[in-house]
Protein backbone atom coordinates (compact mmCIF):
# COMPACT_ATOMS: atom_id res chain seq x y z
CA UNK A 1 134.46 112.31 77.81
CA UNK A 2 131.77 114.73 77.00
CA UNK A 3 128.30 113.38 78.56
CA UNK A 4 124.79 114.98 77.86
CA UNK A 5 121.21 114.74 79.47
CA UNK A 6 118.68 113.04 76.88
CA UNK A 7 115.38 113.75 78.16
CA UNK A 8 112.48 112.09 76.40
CA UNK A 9 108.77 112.90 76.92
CA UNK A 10 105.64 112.06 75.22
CA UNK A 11 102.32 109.73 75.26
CA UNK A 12 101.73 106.27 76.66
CA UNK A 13 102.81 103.46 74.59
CA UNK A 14 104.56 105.50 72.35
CA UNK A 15 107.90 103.20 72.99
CA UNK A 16 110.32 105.62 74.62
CA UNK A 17 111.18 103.32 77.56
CA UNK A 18 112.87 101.08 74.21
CA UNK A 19 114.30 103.43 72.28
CA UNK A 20 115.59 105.14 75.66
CA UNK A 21 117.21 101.72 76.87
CA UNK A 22 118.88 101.51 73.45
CA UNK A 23 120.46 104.86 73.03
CA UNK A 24 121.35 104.44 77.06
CA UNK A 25 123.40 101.07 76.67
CA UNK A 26 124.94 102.15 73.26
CA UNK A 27 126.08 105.94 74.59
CA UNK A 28 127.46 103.73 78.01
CA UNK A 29 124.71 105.94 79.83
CA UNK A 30 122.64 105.25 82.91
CA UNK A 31 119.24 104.78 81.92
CA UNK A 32 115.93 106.09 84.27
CA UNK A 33 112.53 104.67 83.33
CA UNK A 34 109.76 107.44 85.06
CA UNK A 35 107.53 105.81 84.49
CA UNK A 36 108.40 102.71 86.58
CA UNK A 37 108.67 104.72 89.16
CA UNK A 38 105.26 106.26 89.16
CA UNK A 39 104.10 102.67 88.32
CA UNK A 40 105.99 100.92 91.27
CA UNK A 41 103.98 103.60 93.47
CA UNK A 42 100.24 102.45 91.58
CA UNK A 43 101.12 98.95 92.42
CA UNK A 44 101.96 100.04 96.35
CA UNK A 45 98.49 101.86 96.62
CA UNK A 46 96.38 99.21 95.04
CA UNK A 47 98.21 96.31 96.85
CA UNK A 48 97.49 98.50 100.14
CA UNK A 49 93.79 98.85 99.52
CA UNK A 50 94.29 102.68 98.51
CA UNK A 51 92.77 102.95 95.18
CA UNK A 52 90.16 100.34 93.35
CA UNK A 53 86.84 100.71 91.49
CA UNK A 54 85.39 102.15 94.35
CA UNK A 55 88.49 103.43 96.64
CA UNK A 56 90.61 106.75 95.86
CA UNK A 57 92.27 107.02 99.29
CA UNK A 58 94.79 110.12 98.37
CA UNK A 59 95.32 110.99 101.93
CA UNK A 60 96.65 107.44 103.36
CA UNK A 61 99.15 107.15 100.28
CA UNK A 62 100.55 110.26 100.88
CA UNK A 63 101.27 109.33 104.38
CA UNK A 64 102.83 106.13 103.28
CA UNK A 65 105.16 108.36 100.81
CA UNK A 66 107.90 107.60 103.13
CA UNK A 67 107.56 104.42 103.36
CA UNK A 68 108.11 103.49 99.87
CA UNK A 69 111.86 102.94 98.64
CA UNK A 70 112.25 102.88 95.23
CA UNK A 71 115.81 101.64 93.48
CA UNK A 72 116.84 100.63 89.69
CA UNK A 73 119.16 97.51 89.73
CA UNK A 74 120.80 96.43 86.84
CA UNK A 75 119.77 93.19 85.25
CA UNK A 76 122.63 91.60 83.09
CA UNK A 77 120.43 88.98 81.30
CA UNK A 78 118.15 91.69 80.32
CA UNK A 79 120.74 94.71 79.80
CA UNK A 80 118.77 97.34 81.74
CA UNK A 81 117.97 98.67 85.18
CA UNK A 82 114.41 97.13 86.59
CA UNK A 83 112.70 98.82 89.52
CA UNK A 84 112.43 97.84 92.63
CA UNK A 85 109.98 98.29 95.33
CA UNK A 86 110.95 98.14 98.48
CA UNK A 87 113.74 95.66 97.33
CA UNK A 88 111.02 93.75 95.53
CA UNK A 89 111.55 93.24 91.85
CA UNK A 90 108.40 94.47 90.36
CA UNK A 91 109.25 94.70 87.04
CA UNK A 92 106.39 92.22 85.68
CA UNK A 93 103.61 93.07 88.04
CA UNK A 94 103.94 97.02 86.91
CA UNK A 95 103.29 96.65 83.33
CA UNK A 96 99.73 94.77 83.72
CA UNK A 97 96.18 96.63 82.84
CA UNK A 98 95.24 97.00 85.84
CA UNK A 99 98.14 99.21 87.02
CA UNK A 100 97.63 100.68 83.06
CA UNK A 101 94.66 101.37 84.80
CA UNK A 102 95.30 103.67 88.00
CA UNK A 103 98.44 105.17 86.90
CA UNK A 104 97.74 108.36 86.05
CA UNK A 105 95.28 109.16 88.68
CA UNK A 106 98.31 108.24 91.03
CA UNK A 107 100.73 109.74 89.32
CA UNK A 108 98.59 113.32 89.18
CA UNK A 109 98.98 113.65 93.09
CA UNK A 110 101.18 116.73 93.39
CA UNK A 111 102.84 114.96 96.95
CA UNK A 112 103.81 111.80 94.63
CA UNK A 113 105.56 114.11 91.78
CA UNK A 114 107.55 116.16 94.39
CA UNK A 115 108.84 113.23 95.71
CA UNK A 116 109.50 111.34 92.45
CA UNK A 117 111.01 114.49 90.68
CA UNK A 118 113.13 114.99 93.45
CA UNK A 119 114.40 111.46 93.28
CA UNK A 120 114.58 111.94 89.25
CA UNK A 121 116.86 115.09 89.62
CA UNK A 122 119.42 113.18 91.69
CA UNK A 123 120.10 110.48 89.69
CA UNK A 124 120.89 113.00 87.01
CA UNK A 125 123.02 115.42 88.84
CA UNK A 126 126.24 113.59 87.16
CA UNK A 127 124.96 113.86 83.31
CA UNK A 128 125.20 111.10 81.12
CA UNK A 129 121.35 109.41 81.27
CA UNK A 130 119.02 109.06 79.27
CA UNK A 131 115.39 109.43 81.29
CA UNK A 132 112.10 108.98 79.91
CA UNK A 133 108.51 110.44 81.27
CA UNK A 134 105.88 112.89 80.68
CA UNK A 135 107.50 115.93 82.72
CA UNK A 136 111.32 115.06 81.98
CA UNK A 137 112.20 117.74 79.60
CA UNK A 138 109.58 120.72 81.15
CA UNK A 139 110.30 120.09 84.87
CA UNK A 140 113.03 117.69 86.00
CA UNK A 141 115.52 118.69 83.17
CA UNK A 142 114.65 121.75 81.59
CA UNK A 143 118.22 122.39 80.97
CA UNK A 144 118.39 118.72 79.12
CA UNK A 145 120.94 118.91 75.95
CA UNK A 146 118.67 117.19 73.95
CA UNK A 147 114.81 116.78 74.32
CA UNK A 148 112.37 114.42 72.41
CA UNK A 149 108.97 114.35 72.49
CA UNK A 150 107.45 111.22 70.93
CA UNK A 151 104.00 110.71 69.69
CA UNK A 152 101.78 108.37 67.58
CA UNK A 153 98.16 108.00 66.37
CA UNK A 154 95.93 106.70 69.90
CA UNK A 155 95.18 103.37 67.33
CA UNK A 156 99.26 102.93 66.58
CA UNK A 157 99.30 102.86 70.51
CA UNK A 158 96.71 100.89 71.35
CA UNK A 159 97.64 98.06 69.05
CA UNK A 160 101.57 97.87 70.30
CA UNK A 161 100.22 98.15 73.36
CA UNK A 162 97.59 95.69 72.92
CA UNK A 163 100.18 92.51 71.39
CA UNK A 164 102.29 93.29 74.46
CA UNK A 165 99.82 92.35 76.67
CA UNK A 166 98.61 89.49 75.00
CA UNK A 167 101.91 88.10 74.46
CA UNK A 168 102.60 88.52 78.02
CA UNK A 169 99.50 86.27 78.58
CA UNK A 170 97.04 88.64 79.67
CA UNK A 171 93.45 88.35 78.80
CA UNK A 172 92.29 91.99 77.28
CA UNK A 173 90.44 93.31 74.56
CA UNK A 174 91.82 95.87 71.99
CA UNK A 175 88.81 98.17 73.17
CA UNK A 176 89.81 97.88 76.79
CA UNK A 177 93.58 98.84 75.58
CA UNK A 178 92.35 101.55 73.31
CA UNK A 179 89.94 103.73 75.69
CA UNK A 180 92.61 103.19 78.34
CA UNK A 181 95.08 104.70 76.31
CA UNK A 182 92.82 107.45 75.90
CA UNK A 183 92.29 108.14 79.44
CA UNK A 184 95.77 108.19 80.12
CA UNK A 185 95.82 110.87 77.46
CA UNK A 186 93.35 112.90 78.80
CA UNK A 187 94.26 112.77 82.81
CA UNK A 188 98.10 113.34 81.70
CA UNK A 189 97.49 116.31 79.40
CA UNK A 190 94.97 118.20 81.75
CA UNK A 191 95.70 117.68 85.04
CA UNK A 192 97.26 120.65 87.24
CA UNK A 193 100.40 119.36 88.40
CA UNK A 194 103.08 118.99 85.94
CA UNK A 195 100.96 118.31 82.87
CA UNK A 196 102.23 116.72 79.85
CA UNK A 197 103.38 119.23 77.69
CA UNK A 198 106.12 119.11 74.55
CA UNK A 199 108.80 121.15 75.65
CA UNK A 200 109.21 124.77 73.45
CA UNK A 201 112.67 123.17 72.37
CA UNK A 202 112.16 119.26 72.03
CA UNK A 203 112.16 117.58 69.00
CA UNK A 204 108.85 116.32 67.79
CA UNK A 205 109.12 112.33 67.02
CA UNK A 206 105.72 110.94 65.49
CA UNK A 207 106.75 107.31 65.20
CA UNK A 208 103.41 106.09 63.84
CA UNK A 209 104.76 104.01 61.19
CA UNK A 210 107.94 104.01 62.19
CA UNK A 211 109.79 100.52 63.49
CA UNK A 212 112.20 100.01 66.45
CA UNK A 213 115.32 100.43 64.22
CA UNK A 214 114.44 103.24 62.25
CA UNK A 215 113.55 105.56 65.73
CA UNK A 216 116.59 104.41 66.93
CA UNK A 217 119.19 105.58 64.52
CA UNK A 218 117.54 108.83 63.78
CA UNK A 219 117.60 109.58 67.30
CA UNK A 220 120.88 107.82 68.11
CA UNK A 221 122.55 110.34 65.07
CA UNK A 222 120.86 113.22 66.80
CA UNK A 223 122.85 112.50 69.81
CA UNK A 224 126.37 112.01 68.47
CA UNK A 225 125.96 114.75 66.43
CA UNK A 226 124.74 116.76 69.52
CA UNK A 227 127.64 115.14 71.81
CA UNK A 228 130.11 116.39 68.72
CA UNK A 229 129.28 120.01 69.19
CA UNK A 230 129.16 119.88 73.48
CA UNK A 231 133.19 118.17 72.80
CA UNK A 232 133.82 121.47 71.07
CA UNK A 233 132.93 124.25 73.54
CA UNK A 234 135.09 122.18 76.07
């Protein structure tokens, strides 16, 4: 069977952790969420005291680097892989605001994307996965067969974003969910380690007004159609 690498890139809360768990479980394909990853690692340094309102301790999070063992197991009841932190489940606690919060300061440190990307690139050695990130299709795949990079107005964002937190029962604001989403923006677009960038030869996906389905078949098409062609210079 011909397999592919489906790398898919682009802003916070634009959905591609769901529509990459989709096309993963109905292409049979192992399915890497990034961003857990770099999340799982925001959780470790604020549950250690490393970073806070007043506390950016760079240098004693590097040093733990080792220390931290990351895994995806696969949930049946769910249908997807959930991260694990040092064979924690912390699938719940990484999705709150306040990891929202320091996740892109974290996830900036050049020591913590050499060690994640390295991680990424094995798990993908095989083909066959669909990963989603910020960096997937410029640094850990740049060979990828097919590359997406998905956007949507900062207000589309902030609202999903915003009834996924409430309905999780968080108490939050839609202006706490909306400038956060723009900081995100701004720290992963400009800082100087693998920046977020659309790759020269990823699709552009602006799923503004577009719902779960719809992104999913265009995108699922894209990839037989793409799988089609690989079969043929086999």
């Amino acid at each position: 069977m011909c397999k592919i690498t489906i790398a898919i890139d682009g802003y916070s809360s634009t959905g591609k952790s769901t529509v990459a768990k989709h096309l993963a479980k109905d292409l049979g394909y192992v399915y890497v969420d990034t961003g857990a990853m770099y999340r799982a690692v925001t959780l470790y340094a604020l549950r250690m005291g490393y970073f806070g309102e007043s506390e950016k301790n760079v240098a004693a999070l590097v040093a733990d680097l080792p220390k931290i063992n990351l895994k995806f197991v696969f949930n049946e009841s769910v249908g997807y892989s959930e991260i694990y932190l040092n064979d924690e489940n912390v699938e719940k606690e990484i999705r709150t605001l306040q990891v929202s919060a320091y996740v892109s300061p974290v996830a900036e440190i050049q020591a913590v994307r050499v060690k994640l990307v390295e991680m990424q690139q094995e798990m993908g050695k095989e083909k066959g996965i669909v990963m989603d990130g910020r960096d997937i299709g410029t640094v850990v795949f740049p060979d990828a067969d097919m590359k997406v990079f998905m956007t949507a107005s900062t207000q589309a964002r902030a609202t999903r974003r915003y009834r996924e937190l409430l309905d999780r029962g968080e108490e939050v604001t839609y202006q706490e969910v909306l400038e956060n989403v723009e900081s995100r923006d701004y720290i992963d677009s400009n800082r100087e380690f693998s920046p977020l960038r659309k790759a020269a030869d990823a699709i552009e996906f602006d799923n503004s007004d577009l719902g779960l389905q719809d992104q999913f078949e265009r995108l699922h098409g894209y990839a037989l159609r793409l799988i089609e062609e690989r079969k043929k210079f086999k």
